[in-house]
Protein backbone atom coordinates (compact mmCIF):
# COMPACT_ATOMS: atom_id res chain seq x y z
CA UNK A 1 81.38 116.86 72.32
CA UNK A 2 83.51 115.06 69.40
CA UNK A 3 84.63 111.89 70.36
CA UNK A 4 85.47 110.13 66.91
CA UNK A 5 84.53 106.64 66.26
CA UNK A 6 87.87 105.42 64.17
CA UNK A 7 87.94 102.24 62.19
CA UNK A 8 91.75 100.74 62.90
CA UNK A 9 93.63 100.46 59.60
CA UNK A 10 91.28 102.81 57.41
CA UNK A 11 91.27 106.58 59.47
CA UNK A 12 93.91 108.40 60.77
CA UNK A 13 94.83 106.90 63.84
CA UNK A 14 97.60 110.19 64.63
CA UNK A 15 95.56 111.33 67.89
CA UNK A 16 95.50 107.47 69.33
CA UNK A 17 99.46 106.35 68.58
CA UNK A 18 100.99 110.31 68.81
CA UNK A 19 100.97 110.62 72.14
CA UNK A 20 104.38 111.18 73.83
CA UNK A 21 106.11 113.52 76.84
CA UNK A 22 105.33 116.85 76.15
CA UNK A 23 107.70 119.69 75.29
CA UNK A 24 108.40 121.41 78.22
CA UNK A 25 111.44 122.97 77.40
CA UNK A 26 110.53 126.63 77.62
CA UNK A 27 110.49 125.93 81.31
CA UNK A 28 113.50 124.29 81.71
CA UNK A 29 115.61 127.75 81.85
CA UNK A 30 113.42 128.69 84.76
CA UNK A 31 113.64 125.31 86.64
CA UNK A 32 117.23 125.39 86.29
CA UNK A 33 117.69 129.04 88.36
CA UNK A 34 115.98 127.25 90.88
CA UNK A 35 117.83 124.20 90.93
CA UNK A 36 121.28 126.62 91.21
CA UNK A 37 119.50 128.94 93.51
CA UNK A 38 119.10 125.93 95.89
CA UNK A 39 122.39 124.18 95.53
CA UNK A 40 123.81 127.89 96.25
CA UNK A 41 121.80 129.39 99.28
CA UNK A 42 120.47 126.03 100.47
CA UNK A 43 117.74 126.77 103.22
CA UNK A 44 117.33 130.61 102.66
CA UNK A 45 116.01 129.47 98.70
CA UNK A 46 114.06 127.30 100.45
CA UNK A 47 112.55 129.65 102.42
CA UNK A 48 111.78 132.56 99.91
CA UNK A 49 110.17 129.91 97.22
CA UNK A 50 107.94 129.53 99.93
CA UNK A 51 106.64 132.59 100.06
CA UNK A 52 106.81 133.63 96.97
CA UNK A 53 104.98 130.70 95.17
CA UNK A 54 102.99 129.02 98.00
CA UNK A 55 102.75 132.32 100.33
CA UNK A 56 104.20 130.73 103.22
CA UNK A 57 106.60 131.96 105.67
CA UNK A 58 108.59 129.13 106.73
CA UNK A 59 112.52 129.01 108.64
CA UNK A 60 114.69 126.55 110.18
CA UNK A 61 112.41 126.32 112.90
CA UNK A 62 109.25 125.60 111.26
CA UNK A 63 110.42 124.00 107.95
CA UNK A 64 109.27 120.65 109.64
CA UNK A 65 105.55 119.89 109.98
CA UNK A 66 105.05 119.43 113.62
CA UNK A 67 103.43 117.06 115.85
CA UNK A 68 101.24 119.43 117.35
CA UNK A 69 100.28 120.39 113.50
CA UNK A 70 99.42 116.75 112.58
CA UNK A 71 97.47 116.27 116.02
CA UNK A 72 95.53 118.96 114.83
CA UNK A 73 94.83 117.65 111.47
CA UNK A 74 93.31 114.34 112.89
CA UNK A 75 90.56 116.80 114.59
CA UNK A 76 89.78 118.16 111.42
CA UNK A 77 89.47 114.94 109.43
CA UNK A 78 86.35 113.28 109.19
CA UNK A 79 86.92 110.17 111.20
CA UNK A 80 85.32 108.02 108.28
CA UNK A 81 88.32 109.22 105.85
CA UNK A 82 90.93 108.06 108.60
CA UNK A 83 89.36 104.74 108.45
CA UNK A 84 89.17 104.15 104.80
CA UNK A 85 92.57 105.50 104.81
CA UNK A 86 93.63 102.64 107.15
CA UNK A 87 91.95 100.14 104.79
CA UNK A 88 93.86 101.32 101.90
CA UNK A 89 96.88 101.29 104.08
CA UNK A 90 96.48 97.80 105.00
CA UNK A 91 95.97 96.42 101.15
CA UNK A 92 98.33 98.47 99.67
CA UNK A 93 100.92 97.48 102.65
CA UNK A 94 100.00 93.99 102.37
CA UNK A 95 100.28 93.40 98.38
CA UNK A 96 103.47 94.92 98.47
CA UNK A 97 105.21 92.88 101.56
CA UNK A 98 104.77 90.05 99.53
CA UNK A 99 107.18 91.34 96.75
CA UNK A 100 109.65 92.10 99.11
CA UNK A 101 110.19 88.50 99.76
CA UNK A 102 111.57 87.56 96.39
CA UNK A 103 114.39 89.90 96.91
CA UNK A 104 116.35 87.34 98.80
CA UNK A 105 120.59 86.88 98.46
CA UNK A 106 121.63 84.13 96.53
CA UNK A 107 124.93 82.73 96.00
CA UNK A 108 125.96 79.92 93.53
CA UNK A 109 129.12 78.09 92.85
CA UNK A 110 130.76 79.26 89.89
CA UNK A 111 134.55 79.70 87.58
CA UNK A 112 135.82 76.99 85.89
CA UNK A 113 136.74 74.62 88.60
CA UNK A 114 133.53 75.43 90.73
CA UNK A 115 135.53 76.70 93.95
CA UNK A 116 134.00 80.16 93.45
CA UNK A 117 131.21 82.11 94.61
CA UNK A 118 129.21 84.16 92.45
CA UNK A 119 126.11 86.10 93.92
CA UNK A 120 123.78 89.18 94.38
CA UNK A 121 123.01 90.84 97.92
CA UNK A 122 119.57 93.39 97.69
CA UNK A 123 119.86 96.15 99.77
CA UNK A 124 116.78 98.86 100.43
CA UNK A 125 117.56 102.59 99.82
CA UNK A 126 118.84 104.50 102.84
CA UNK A 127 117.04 107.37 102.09
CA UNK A 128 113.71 108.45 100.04
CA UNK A 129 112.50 111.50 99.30
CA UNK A 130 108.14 111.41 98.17
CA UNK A 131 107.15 114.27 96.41
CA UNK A 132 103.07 115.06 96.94
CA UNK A 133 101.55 117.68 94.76
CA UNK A 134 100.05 121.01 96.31
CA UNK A 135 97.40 122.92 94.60
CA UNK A 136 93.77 122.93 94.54
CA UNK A 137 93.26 119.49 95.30
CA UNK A 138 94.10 117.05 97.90
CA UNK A 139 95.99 113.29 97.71
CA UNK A 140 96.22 111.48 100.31
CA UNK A 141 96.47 108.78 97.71
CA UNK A 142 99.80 109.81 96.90
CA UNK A 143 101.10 109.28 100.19
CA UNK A 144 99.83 105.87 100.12
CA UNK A 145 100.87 104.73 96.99
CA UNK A 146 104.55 105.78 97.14
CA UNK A 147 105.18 106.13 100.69
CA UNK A 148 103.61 102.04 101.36
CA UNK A 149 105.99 100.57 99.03
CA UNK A 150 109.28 102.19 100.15
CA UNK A 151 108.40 100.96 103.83
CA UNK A 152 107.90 97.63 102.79
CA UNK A 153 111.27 97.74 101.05
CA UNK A 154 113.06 98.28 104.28
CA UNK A 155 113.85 102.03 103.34
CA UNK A 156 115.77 103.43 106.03
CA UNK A 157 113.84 106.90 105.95
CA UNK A 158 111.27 108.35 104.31
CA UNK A 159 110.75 111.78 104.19
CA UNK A 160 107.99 113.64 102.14
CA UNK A 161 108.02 117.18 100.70
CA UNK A 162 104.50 119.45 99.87
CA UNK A 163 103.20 122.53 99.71
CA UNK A 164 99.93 121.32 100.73
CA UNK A 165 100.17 121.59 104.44
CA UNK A 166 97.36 123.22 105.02
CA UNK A 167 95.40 120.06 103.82
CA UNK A 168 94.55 117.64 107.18
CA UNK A 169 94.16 114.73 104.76
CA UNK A 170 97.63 114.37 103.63
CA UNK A 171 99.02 114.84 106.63
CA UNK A 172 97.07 111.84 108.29
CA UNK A 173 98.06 109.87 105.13
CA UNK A 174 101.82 111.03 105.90
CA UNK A 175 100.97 109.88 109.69
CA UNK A 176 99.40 106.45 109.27
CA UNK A 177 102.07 105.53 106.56
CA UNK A 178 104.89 106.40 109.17
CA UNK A 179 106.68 109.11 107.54
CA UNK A 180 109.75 110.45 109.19
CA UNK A 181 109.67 113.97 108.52
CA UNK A 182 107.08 116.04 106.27
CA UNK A 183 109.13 119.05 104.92
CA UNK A 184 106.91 122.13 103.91
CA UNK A 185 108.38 122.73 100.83
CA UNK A 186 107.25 122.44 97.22
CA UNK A 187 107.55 122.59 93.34
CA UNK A 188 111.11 122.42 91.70
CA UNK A 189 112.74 124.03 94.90
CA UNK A 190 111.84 120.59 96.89
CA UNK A 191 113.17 118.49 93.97
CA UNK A 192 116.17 120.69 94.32
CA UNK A 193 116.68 120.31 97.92
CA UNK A 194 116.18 116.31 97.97
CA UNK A 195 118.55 116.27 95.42
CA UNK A 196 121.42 118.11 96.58
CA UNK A 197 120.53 118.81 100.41
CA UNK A 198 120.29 121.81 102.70
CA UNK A 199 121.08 122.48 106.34
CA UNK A 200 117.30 121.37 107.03
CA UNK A 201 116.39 119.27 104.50
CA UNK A 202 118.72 115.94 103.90
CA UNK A 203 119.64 114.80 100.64
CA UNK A 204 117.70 111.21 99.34
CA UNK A 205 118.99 108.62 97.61
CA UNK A 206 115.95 108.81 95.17
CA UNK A 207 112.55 111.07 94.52
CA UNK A 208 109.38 109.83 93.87
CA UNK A 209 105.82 111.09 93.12
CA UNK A 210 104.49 113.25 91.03
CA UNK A 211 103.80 116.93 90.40
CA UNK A 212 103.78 119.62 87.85
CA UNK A 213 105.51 120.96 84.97
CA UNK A 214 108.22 122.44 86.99
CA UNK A 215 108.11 119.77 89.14
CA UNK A 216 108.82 116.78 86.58
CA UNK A 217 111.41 119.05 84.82
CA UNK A 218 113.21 119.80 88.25
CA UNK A 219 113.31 115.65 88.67
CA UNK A 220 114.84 114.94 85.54
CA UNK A 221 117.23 117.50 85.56
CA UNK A 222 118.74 116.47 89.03
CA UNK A 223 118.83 112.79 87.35
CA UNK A 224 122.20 111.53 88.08
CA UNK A 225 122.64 113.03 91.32
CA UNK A 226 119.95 111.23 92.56
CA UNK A 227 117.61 108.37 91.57
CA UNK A 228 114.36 108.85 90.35
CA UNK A 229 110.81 106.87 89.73
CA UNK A 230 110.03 107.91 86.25
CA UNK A 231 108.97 110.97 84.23
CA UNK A 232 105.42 111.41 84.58
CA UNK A 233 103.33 112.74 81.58
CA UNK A 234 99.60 112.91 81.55
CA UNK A 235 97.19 110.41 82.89
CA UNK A 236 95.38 108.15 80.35
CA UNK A 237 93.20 104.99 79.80
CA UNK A 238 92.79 102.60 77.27
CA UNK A 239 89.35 99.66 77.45
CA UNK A 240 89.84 97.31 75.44
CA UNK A 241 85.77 95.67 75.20
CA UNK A 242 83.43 93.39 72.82
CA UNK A 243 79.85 93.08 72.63
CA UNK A 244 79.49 91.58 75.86
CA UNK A 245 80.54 94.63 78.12
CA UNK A 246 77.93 97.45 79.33
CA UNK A 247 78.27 100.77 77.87
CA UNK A 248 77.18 102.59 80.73
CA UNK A 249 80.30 101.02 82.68
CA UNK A 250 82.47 102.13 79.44
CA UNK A 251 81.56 105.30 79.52
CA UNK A 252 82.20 105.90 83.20
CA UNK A 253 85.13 104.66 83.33
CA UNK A 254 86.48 106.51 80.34
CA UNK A 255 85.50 109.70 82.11
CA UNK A 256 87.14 108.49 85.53
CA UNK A 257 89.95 109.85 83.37
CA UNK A 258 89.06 112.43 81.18
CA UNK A 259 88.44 114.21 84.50
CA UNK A 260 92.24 114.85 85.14
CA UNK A 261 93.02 117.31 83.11
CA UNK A 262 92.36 118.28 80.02
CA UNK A 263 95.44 116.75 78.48
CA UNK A 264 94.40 113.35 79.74
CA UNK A 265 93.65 110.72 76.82
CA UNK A 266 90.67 108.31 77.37
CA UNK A 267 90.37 105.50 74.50
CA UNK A 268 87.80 103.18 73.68
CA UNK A 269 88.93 99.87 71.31
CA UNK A 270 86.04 97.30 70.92
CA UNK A 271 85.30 94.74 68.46
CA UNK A 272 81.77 96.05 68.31
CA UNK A 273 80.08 98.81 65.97
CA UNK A 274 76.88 99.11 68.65
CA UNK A 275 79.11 99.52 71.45
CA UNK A 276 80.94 102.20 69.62
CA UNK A 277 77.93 103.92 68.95
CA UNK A 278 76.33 103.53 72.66
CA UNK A 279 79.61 104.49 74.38
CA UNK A 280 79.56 107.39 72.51
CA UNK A 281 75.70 108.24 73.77
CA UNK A 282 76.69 107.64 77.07
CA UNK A 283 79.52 109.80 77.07
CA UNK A 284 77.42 112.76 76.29
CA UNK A 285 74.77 111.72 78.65
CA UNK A 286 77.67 111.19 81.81
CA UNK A 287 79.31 113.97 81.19
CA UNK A 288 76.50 116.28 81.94
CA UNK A 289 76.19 115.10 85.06
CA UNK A 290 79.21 115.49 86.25
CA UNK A 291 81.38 118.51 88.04
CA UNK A 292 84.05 118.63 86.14
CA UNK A 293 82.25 118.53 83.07
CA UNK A 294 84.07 121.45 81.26
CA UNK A 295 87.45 119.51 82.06
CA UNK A 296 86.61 116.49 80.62
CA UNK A 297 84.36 118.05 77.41
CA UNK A 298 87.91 119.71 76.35
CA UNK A 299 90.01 116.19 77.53
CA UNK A 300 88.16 114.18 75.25
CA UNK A 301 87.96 116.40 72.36
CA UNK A 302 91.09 116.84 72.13
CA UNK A 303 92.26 113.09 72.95
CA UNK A 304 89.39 110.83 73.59
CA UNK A 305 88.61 108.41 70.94
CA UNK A 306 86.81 104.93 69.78
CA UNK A 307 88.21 102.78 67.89
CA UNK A 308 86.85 99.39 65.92
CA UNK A 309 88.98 96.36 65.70
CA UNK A 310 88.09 93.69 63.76
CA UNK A 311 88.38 90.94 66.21
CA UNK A 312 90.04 90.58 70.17
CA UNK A 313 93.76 89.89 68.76
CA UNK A 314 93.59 93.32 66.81
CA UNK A 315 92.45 94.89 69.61
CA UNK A 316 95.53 94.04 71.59
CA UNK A 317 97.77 94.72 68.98
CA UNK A 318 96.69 98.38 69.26
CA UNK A 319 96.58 98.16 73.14
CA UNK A 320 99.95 97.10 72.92
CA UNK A 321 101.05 99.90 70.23
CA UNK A 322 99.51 103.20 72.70
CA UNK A 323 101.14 101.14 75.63
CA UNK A 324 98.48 102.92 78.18
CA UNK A 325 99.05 104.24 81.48
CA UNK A 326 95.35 102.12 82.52
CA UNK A 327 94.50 99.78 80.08
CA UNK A 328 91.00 97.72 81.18
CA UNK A 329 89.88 94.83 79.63
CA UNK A 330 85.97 94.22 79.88
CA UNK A 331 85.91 91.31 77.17
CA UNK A 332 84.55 87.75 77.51
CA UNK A 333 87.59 85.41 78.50
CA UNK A 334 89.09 88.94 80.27
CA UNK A 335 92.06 86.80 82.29
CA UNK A 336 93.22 85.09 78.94
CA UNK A 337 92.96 88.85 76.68
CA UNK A 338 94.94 90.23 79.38
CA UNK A 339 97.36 87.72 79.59
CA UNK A 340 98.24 88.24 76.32
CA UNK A 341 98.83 91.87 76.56
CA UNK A 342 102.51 93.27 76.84
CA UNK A 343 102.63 96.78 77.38
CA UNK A 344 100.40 98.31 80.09
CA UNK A 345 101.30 100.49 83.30
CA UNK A 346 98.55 98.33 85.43
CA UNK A 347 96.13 95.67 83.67
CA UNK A 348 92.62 96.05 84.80
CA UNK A 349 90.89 92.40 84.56
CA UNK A 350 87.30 91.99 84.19
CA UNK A 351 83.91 94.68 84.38
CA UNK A 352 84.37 94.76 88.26
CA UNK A 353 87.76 96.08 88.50
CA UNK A 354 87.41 99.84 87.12
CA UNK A 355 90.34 101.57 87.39
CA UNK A 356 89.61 103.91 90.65
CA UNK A 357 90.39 100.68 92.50
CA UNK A 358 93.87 100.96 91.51
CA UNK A 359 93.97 104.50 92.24
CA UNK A 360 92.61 103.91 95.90
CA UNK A 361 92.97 100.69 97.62
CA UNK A 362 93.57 97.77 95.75
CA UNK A 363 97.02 97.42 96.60
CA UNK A 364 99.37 97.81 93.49
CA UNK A 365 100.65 101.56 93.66
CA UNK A 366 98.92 104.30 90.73
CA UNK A 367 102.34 105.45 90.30
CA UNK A 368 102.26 104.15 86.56
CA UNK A 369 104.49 104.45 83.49
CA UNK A 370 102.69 107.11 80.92
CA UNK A 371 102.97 108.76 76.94
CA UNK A 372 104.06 105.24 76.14
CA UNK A 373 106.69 104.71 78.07
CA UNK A 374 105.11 101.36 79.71
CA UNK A 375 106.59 99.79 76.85
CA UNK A 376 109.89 99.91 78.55
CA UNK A 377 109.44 100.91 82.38
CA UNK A 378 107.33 99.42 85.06
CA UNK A 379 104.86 100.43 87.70
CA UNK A 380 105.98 101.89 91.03
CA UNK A 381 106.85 99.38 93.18
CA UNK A 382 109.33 97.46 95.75
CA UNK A 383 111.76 97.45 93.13
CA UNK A 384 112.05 100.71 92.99
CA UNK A 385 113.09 101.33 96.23
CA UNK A 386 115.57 98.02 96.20
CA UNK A 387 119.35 97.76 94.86
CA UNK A 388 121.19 94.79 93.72
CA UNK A 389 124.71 94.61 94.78
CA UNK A 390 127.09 91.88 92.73
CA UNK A 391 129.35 89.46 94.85
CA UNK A 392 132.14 87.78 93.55
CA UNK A 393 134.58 86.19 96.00
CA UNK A 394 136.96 83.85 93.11
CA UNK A 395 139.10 81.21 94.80
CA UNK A 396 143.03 81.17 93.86
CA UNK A 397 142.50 78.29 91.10
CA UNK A 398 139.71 79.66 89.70
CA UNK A 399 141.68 83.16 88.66
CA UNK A 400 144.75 81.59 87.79
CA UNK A 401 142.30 79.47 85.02
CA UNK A 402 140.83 82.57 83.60
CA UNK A 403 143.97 84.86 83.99
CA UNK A 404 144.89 84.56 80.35
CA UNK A 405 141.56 85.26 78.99
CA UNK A 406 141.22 88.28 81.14
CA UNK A 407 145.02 89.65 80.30
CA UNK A 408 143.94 89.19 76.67
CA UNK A 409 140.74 91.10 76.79
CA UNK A 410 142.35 93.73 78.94
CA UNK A 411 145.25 94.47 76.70
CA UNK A 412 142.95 94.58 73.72
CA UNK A 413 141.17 97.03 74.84
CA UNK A 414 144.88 99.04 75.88
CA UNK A 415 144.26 98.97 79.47
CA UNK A 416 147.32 98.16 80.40
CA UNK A 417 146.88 98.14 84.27
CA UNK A 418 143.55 96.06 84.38
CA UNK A 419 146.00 93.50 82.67
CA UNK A 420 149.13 93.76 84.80
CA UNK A 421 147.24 93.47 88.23
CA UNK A 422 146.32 89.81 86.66
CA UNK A 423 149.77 89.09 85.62
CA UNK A 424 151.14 89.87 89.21
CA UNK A 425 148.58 87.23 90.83
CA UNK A 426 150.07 84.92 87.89
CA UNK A 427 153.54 85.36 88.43
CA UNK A 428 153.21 85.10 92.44
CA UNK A 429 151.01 82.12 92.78
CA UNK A 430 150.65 80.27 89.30
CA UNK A 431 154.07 78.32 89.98
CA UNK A 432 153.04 77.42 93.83
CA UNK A 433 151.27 74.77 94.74
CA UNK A 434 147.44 75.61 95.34
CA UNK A 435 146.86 75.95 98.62
């Protein structure tokens, strides 16, 4: 393995600071017969997609998973899963009920002589639509992480889409997080059909959660008619350490990510030569050990890397320049570094908060912001299920004192109408006494 040790402002930092979405665009053609082949024949897409990608005969009468289906899931779940699954449940559920209480209406007194009222109203989604992968593997996590938040927004319904039925894990996850409906239907079809509706499957106000190539294409090319969370890319981790931190921990929890996929990016920045060099031993040693071994080997020769900063404040500068996905900080005075840090998808605080906490139970959803985008978008969370209506109710006096202004900025602008529906209200009531 070839994990380079870089030394900021001397080597080539390309493979650190290059990392962006990736071009997907010689799939887009295909995504977008799907997308038309779905607004088209609706259900009867629906149900040849599913056989012909995920081999799965589906109708109008089985489209839904059933109770009888998830009854039989809980049998085959080890009863030790279904318990940690309730734990995660409970933290995730509980972290993100408290940001549902700052959404509260306000209204304020407001024009010029104060006998206005200016406000906002929040409102929760009617309607969400969760996305959760298929595959080889299995995420309940998923379910948890997107599913927990809309509910404690208020959503009216939640439905979820996935071709991984057949996995007893998700739909217990789908069960305990009180999902309406669990639609068996997957990749870019499912985007389609929460986008745009079918006689089964309801249209959503927005999709979350992620998926594949076709599936992150199919979401932001229904963008418009429907809200989304974000564009995923691929998962990555940046540890910002100094002499003080263990390299064993490093190590491990540079591979928690390498293990992915092999386009994940795991980087190392520390103020320390030695712990370069160890974390560098270690990963070699780890990695050995470990199942997915040939995954991560090709993940972090292709993006892993360690870099030396001269000093803590350097080391946040670059932090702050990858914007990571995961960004850990295992540094003396770890609150204060991470304070100081802007541009993160989730801040990991101190050598006992590795970053499989986030991914599993401690409460804030691993639905995170990736390729750099966390320098303008935010983790998944209440918000993103919320909506923030204006109100403005203007008393008489109040209009009739801004009327001019508006009249002037409406005609110089040539909108002729916006002006004249002003002028009307000033002709009928500016001569009257105010009543």
């Amino acid at each position: 393995m070839s994990v380079p040790i870089l030394k900021y402002g001397k080597d080539d930092m390309s493979r650190v600071f290059g990392r962006t979405q990736l071009d997907n665009s010689e799939y887009i053609s295909t995504v977008n017969a799907i997308i038309e082949d779905v607004r088209n024949r609706g259900d009867k897409a629906l149900f040849d997609y599913a056989l012909k990608f995920d081999r799965q005969v589906i109708d109008e009468t089985s489209i839904l998973v059933s109770d009888d289906e998830i009854d039989d899931a809980y049998k085959k779940v080890d009863k030790s899963l279904v318990e940690s699954i309730r734990r995660a449940k409970q933290s995730i559920l509980e972290y993100h009920s408290r940001q549902r209480d700052k959404f509260s209406n306000e209204f304020f007194s407001a024009g010029v002589n104060k006998t206005s009222t200016l406000g906002w109203i929040y409102r929760p989604l009617a309607r969400v639509g969760l996305y959760v992968p298929g595959g080889k593997a299995s995420y309940p996590s998923t379910v948890l992480m997107t599913a927990l938040p809309a509910i404690a927004a208020g959503v009216g319904e939640v439905i979820v889409t996935t071709p991984n039925i057949n996995n007893p894990a998700i739909l217990v996850a789908c069960k305990e997080c009180g999902i309406d409906k669990i639609y068996k239907v997957g990749g870019a079809q499912a985007i389609a059909a929460m986008a745009y509706g079918t006689k089964s499957l309801p249209r959503v106000d927005l999709i979350a959660g992620p998926g594949n190539v076709f599936v992150t294409l199919a979401k932001k090319q229904v963008f418009g008619h429907v809200a989304i969370d974000m564009i995923a890319g691929p998962s990555e981790i940046l540890v910002i350490a100094d002499d003080s931190a263990d390299p064993k921990l490093l190590a491990s929890d540079l591979l928690s990510q390498a293990e992915h996929d092999e386009l994940a990016a795991s980087i190392l920045v520390t103020t320390s030569e030695k712990i370069a060099e160890q974390v560098r031993d270690e990963l070699d040693r780890q990695t050995e050990l470990l199942a997915r071994k040939e995954i991560i080997t090709k993940s972090l020769n292709a993006n892993g890397a360690i870099i030396v900063a001269d000093n803590i404040d350097e080391a946040i500068k670059i932090a702050d320049e990858v914007a990571p996905e995961h960004l850990e900080v295992c540094a003396r005075n770890a609150h204060d570094v991470a304070m100081k840090l802007s541009n993160a998808g989730a801040i990991f605080v101190g050598n006992f908060s590795p970053e499989p906490l986030g991914d599993y139970f401690a409460g804030p959803s691993h639905v995170l912001p990736t390729s750099g985008s966390a320098r303008y978008s935010s983790v998944l969370s209440v918000d993103t299920f919320m909506k923030k209506i204006s109100y403005i109710n203007y008393s008489k006096d109040d209009l009739l004192s801004a009327a001019d202004d508006i009249i002037s900025i409406a005609e110089s602008e040539g909108f002729g109408a916006h002006a004249n529906t002003i002028k009307i209200r000033k002709a009928e009531f500016g001569d009257k006494e105010t009543k």
